[in-house]
PDB file of N, CA and C in Angstrom:
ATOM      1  N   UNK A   1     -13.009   3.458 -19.823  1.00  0.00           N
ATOM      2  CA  UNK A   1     -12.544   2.292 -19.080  1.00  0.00           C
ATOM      3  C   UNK A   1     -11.071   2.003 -19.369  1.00  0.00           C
ATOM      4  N   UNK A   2     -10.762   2.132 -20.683  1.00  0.00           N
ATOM      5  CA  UNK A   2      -9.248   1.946 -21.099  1.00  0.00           C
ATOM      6  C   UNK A   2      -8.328   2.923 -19.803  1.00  0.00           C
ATOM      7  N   UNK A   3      -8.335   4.237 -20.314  1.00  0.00           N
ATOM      8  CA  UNK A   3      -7.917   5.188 -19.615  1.00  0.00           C
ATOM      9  C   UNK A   3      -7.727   4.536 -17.472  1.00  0.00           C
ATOM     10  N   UNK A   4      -9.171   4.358 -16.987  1.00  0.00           N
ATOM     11  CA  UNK A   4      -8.931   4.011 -15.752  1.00  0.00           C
ATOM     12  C   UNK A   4      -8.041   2.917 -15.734  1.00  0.00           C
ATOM     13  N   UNK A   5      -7.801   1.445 -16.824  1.00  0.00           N
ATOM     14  CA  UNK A   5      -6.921   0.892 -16.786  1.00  0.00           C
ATOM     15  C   UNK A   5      -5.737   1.484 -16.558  1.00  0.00           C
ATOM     16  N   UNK A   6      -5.352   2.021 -17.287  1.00  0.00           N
ATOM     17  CA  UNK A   6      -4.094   2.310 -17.416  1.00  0.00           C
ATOM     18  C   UNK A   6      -3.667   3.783 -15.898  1.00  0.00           C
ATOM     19  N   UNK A   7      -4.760   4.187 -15.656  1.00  0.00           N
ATOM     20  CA  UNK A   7      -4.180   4.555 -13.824  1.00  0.00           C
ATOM     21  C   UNK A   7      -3.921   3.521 -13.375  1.00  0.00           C
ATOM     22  N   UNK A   8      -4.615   2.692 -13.025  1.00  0.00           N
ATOM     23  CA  UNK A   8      -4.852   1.451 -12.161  1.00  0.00           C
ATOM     24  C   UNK A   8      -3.440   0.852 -11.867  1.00  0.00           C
ATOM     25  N   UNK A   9      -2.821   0.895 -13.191  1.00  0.00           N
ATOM     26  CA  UNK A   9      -1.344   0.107 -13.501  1.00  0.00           C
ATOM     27  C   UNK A   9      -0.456   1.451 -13.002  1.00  0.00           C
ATOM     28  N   UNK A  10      -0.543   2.308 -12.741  1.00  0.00           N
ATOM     29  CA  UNK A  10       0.730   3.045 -12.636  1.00  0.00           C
ATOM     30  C   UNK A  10       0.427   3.360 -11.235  1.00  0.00           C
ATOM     31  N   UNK A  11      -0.641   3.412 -10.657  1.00  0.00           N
ATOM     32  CA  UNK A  11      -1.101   3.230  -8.943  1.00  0.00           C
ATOM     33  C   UNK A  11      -0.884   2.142  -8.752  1.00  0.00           C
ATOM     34  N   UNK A  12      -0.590   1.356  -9.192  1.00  0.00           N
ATOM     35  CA  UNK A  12      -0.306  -0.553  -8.673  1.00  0.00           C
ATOM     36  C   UNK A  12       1.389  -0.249  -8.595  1.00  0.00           C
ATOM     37  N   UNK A  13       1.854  -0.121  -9.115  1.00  0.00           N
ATOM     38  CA  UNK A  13       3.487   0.187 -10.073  1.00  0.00           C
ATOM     39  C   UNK A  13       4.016   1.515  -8.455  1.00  0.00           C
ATOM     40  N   UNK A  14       3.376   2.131  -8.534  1.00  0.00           N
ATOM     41  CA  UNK A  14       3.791   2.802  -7.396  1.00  0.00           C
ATOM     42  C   UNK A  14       3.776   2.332  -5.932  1.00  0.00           C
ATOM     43  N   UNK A  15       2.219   2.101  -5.922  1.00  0.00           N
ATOM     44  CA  UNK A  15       2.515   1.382  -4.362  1.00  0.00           C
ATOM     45  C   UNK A  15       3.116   0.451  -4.133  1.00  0.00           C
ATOM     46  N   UNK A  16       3.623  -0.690  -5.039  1.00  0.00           N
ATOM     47  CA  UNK A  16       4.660  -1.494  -4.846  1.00  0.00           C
ATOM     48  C   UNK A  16       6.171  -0.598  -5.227  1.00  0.00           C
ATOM     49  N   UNK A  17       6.294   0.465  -5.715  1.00  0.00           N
ATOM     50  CA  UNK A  17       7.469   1.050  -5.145  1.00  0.00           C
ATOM     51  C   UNK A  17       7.488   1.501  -4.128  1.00  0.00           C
ATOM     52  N   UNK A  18       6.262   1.834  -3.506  1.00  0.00           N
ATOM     53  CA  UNK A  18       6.493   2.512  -1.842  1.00  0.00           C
ATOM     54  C   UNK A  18       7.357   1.178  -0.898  1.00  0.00           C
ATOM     55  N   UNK A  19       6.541   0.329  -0.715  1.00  0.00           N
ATOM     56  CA  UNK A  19       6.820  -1.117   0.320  1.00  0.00           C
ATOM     57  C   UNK A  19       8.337  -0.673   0.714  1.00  0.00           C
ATOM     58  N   UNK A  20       9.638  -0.836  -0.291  1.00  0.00           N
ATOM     59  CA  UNK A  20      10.864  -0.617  -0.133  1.00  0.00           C
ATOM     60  C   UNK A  20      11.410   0.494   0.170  1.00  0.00           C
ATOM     61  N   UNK A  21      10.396   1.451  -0.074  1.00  0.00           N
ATOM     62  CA  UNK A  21      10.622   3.097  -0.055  1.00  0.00           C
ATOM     63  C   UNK A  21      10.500   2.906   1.585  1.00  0.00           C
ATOM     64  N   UNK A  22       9.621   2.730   2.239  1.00  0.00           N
ATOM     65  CA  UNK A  22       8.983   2.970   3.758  1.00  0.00           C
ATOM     66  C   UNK A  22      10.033   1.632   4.483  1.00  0.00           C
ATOM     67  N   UNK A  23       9.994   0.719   3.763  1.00  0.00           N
ATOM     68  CA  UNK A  23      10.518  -0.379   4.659  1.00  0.00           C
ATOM     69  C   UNK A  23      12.046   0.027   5.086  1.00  0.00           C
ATOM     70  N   UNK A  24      13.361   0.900   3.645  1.00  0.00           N
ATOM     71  CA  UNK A  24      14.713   1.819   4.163  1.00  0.00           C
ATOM     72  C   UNK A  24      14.477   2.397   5.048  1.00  0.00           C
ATOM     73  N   UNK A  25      13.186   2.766   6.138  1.00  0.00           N
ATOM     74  CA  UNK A  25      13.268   3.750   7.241  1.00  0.00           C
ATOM     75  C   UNK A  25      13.075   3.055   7.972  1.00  0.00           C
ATOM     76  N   UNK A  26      12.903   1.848   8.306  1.00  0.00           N
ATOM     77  CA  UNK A  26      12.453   1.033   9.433  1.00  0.00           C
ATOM     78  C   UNK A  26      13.907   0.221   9.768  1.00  0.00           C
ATOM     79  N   UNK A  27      14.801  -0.315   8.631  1.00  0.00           N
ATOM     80  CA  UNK A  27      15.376  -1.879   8.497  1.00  0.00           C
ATOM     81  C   UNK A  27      16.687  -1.274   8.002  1.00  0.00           C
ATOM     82  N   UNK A  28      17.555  -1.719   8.383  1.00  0.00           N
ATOM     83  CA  UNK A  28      18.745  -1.680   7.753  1.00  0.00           C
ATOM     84  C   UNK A  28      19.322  -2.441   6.753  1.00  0.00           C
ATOM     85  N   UNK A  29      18.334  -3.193   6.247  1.00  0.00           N
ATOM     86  CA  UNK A  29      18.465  -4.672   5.394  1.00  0.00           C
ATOM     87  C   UNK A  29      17.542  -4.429   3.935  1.00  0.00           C
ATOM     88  N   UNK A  30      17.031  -3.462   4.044  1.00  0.00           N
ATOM     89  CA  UNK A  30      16.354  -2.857   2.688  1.00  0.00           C
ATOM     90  C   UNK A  30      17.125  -1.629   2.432  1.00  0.00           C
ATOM     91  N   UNK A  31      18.181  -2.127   1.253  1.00  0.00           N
ATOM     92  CA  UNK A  31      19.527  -0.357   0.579  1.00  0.00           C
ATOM     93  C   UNK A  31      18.939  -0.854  -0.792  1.00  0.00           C
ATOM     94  N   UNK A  32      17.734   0.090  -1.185  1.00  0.00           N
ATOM     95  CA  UNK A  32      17.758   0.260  -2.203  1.00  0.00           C
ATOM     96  C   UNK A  32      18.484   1.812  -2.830  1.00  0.00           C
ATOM     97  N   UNK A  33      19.144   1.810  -4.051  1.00  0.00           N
ATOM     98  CA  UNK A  33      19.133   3.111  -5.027  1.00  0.00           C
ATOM     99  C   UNK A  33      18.621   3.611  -5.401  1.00  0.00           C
ATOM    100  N   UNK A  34      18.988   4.746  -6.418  1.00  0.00           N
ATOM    101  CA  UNK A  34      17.822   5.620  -7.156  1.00  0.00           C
ATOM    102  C   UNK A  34      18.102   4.361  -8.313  1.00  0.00           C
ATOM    103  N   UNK A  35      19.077   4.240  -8.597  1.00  0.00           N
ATOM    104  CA  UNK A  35      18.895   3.091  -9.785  1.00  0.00           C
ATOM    105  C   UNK A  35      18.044   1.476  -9.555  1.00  0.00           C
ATOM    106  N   UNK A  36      17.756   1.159  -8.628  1.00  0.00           N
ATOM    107  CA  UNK A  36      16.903   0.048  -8.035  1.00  0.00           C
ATOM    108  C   UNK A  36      15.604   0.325  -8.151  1.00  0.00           C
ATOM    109  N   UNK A  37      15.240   1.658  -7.713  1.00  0.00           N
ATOM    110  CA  UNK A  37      13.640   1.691  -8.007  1.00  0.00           C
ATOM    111  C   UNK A  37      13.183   2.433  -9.017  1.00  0.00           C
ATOM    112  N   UNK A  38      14.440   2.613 -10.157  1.00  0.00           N
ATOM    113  CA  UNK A  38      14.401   2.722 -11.626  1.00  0.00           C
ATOM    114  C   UNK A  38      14.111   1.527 -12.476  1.00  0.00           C
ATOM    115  N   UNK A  39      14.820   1.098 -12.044  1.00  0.00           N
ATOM    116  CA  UNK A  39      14.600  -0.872 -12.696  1.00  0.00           C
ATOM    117  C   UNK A  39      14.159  -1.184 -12.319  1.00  0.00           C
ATOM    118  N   UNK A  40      13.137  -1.715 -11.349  1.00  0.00           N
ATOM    119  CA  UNK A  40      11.691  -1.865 -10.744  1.00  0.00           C
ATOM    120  C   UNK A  40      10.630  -1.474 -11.348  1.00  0.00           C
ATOM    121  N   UNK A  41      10.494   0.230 -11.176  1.00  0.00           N
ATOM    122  CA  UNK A  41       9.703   1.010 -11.997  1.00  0.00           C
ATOM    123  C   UNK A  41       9.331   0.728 -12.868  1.00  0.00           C
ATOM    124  N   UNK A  42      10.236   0.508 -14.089  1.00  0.00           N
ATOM    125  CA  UNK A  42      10.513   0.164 -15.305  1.00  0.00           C
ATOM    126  C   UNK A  42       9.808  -1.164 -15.444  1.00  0.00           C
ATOM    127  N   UNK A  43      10.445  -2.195 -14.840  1.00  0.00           N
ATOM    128  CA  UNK A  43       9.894  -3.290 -15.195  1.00  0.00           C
ATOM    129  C   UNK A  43       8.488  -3.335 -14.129  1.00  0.00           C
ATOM    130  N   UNK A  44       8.074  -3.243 -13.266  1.00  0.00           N
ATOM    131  CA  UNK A  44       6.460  -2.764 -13.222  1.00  0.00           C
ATOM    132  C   UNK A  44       5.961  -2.426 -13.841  1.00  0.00           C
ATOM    133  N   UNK A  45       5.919  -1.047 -14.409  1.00  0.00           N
ATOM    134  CA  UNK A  45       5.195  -0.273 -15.236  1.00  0.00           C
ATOM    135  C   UNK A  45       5.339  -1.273 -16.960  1.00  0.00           C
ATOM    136  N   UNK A  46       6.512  -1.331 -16.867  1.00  0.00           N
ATOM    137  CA  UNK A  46       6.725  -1.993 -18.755  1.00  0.00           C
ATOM    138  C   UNK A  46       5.448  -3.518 -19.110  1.00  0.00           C
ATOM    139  N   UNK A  47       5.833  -4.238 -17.510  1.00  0.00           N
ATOM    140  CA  UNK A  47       5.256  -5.312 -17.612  1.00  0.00           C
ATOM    141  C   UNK A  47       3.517  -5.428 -17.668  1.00  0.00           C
ATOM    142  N   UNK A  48       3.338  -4.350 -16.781  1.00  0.00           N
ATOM    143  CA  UNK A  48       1.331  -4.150 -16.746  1.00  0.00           C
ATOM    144  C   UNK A  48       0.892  -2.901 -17.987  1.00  0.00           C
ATOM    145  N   UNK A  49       2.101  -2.538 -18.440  1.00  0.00           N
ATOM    146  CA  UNK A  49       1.694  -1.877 -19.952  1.00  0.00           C
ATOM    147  C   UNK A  49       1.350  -2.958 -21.402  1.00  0.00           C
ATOM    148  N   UNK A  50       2.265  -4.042 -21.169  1.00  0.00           N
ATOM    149  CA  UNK A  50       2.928  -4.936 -21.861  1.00  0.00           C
ATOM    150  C   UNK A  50       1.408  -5.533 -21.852  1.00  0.00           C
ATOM    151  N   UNK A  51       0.986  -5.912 -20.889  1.00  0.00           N
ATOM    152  CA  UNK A  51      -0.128  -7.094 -20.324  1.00  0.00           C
ATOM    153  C   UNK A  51      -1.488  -6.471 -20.624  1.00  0.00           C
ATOM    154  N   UNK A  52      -1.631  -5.222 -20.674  1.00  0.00           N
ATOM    155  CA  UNK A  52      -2.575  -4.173 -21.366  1.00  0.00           C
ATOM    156  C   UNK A  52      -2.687  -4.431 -22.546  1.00  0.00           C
ATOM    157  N   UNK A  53      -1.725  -4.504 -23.255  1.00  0.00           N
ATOM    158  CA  UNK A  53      -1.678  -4.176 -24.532  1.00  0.00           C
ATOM    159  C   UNK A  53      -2.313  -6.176 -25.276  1.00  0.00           C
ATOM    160  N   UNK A  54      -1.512  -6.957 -24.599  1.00  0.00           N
ATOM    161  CA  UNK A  54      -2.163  -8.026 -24.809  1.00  0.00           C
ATOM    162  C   UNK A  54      -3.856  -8.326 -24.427  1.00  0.00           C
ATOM    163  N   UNK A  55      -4.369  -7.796 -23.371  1.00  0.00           N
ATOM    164  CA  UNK A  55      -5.776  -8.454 -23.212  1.00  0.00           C
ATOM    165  C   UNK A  55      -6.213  -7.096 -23.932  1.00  0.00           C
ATOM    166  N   UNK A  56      -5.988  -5.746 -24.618  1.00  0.00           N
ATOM    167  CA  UNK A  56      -6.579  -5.212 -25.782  1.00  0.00           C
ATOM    168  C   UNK A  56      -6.670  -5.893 -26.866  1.00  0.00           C
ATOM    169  N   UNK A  57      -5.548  -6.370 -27.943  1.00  0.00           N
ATOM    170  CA  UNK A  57      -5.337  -6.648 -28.891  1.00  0.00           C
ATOM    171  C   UNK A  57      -5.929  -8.371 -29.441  1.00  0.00           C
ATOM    172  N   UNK A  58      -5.375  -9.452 -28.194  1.00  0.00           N
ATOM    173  CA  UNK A  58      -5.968 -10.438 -28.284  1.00  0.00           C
ATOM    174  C   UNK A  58      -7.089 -11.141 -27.722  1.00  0.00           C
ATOM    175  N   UNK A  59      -7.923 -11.599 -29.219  1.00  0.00           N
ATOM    176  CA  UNK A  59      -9.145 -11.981 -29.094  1.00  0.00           C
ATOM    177  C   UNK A  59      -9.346 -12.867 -27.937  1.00  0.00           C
ATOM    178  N   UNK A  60      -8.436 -14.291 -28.589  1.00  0.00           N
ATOM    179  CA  UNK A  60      -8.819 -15.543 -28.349  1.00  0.00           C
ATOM    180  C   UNK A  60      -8.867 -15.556 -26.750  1.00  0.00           C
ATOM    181  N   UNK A  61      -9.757 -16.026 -26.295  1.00  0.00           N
ATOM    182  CA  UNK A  61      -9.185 -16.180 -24.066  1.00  0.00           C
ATOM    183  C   UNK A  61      -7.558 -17.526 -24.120  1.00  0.00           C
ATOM    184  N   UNK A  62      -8.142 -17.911 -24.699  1.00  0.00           N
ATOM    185  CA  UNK A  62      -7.253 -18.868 -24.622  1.00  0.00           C
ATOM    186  C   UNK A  62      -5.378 -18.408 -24.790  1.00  0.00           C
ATOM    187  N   UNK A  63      -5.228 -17.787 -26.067  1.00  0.00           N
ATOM    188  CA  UNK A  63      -4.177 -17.389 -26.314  1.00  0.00           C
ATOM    189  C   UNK A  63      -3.588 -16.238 -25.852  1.00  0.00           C
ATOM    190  N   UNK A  64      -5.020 -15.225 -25.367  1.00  0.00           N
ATOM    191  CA  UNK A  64      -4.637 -14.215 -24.104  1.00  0.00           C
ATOM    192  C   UNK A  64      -3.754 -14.933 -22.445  1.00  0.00           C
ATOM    193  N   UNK A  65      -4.606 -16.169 -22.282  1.00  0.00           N
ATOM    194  CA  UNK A  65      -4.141 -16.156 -20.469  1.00  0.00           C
ATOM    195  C   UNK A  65      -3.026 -16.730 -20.844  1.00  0.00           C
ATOM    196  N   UNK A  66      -2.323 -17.444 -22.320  1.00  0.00           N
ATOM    197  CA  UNK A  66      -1.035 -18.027 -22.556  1.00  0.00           C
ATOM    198  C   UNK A  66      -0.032 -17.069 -22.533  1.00  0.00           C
ATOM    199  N   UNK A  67      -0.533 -16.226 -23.755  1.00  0.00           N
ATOM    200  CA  UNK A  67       0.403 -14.827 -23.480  1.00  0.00           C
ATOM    201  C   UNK A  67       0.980 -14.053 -22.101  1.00  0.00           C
ATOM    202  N   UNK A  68      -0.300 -13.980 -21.550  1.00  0.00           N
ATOM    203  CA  UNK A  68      -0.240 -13.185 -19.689  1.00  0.00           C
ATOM    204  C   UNK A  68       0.922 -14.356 -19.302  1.00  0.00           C
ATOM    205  N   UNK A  69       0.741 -15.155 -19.363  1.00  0.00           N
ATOM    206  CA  UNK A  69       1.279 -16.206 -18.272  1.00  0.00           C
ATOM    207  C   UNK A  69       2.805 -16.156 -19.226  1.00  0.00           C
ATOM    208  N   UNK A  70       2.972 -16.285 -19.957  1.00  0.00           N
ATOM    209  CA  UNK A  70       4.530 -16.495 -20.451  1.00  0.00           C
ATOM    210  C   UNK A  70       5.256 -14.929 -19.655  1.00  0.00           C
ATOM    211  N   UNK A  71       4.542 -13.733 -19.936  1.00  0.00           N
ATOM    212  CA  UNK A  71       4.732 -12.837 -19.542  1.00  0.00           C
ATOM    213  C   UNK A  71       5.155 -12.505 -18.483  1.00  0.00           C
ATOM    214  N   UNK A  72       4.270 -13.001 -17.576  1.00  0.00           N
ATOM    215  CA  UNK A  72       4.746 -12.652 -16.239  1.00  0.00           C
ATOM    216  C   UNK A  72       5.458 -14.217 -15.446  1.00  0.00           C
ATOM    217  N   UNK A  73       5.755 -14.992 -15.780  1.00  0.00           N
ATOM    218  CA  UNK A  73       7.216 -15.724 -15.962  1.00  0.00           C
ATOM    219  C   UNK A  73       8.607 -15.172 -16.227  1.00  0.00           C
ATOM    220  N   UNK A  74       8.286 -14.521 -17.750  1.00  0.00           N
ATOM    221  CA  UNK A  74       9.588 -14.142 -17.769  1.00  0.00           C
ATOM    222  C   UNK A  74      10.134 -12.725 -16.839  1.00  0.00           C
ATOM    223  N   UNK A  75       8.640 -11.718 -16.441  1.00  0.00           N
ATOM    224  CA  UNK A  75       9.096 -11.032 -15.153  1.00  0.00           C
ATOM    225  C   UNK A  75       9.667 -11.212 -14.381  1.00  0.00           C
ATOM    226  N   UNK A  76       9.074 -12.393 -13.559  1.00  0.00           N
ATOM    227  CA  UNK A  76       9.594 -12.990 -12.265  1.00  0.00           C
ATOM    228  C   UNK A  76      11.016 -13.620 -12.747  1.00  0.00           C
ATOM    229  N   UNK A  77      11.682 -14.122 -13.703  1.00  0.00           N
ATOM    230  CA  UNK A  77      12.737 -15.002 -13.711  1.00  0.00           C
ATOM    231  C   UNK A  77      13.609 -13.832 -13.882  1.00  0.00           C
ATOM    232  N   UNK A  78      13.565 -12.317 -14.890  1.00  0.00           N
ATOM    233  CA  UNK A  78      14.223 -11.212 -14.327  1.00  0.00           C
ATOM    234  C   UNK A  78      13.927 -10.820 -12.941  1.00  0.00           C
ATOM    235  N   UNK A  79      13.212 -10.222 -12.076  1.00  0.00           N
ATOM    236  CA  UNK A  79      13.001  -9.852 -10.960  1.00  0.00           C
ATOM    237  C   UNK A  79      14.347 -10.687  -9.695  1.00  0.00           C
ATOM    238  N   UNK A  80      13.978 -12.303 -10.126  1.00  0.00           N
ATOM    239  CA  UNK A  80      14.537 -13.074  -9.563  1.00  0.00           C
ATOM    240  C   UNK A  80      16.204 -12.790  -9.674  1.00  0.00           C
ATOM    241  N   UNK A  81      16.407 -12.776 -11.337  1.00  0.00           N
ATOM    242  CA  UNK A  81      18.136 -12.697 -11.429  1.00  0.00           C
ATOM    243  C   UNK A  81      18.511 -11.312 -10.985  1.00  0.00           C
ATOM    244  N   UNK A  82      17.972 -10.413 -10.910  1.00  0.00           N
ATOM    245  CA  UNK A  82      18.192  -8.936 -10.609  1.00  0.00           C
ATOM    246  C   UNK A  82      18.324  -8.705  -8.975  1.00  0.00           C
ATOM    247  N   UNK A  83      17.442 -10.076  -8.425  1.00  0.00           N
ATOM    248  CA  UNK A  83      17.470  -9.545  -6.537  1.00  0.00           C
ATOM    249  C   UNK A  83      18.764 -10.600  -6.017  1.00  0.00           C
ATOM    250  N   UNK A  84      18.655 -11.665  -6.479  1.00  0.00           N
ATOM    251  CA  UNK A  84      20.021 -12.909  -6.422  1.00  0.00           C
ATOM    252  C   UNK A  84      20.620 -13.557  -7.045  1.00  0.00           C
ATOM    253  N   UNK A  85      20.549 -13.041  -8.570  1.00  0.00           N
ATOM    254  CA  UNK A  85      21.441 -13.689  -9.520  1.00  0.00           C
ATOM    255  C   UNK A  85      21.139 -15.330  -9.554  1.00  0.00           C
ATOM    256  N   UNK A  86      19.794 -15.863  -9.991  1.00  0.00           N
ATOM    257  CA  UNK A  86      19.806 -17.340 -10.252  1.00  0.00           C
ATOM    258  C   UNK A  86      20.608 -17.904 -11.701  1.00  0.00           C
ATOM    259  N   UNK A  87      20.676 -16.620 -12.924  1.00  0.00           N
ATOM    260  CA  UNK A  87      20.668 -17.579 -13.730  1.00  0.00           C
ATOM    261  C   UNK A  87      22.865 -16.964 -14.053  1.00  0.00           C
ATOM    262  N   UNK A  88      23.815 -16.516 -13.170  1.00  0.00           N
ATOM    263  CA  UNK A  88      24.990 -16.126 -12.998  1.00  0.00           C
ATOM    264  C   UNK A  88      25.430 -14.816 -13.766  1.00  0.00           C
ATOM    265  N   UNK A  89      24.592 -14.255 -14.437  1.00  0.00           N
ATOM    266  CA  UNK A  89      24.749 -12.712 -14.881  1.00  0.00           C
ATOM    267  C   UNK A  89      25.676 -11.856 -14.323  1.00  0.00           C
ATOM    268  N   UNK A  90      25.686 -10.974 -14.977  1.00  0.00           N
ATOM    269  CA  UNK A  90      26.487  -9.860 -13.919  1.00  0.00           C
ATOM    270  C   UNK A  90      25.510  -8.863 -13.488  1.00  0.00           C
ATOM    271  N   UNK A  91      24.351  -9.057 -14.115  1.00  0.00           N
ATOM    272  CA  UNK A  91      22.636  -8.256 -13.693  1.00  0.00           C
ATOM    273  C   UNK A  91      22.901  -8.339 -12.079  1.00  0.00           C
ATOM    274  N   UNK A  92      22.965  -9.910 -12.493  1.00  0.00           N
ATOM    275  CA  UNK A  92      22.780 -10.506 -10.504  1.00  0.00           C
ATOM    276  C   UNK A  92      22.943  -9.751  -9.305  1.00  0.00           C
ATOM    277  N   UNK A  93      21.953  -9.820  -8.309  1.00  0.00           N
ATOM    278  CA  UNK A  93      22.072  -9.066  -6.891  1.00  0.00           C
ATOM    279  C   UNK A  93      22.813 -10.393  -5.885  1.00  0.00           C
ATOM    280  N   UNK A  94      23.384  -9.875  -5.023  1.00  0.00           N
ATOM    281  CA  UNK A  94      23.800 -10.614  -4.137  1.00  0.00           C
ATOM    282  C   UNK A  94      22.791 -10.960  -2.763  1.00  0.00           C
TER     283      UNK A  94
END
């Protein structure tokens, strides 16, 4: 069961790299890089490895869905500064 986890996450991690992959052939408004769906990748894959490793290790439910949830906060608040620069970085996307 571990093992199918951990497909599960890198088939999740991919098909959300496709969306942008298929959507550059349709739209002229999706320019992603090879370096864009490196840092994507990365933080997909890092983040549902990351989140693995927490509902393995911790017992408590309680201090598990705290953990998940801080977690994928601080995803989204990178994701966020990386596509429009909220917090003024030089990370920032325009």
């Amino acid at each position: 069961m571990k093992n199918k986890r951990l497909i599960i996450i890198v088939l999740i991690s991919l098909f959300v790299l496709l969306i942008p992959l298929i959507a550059m052939h349709f739209s002229n408004e999706v320019n992603w890089e090879l370096a864009d769906f490196v840092i994507a990748g990365a933080l997909l894959l890092g983040t549902g490895l990351i989140c693995e490793a927490v509902i393995r290790k911790i017992e408590n439910r309680k201090y598990k869905m705290i953990m998940l949830s801080v977690i994928l906060i601080i995803v989204l608040l990178i994701w966020m500064e990386l596509a429009v620069g909220i917090f003024g970085t030089p990370f920032g996307g325009n």
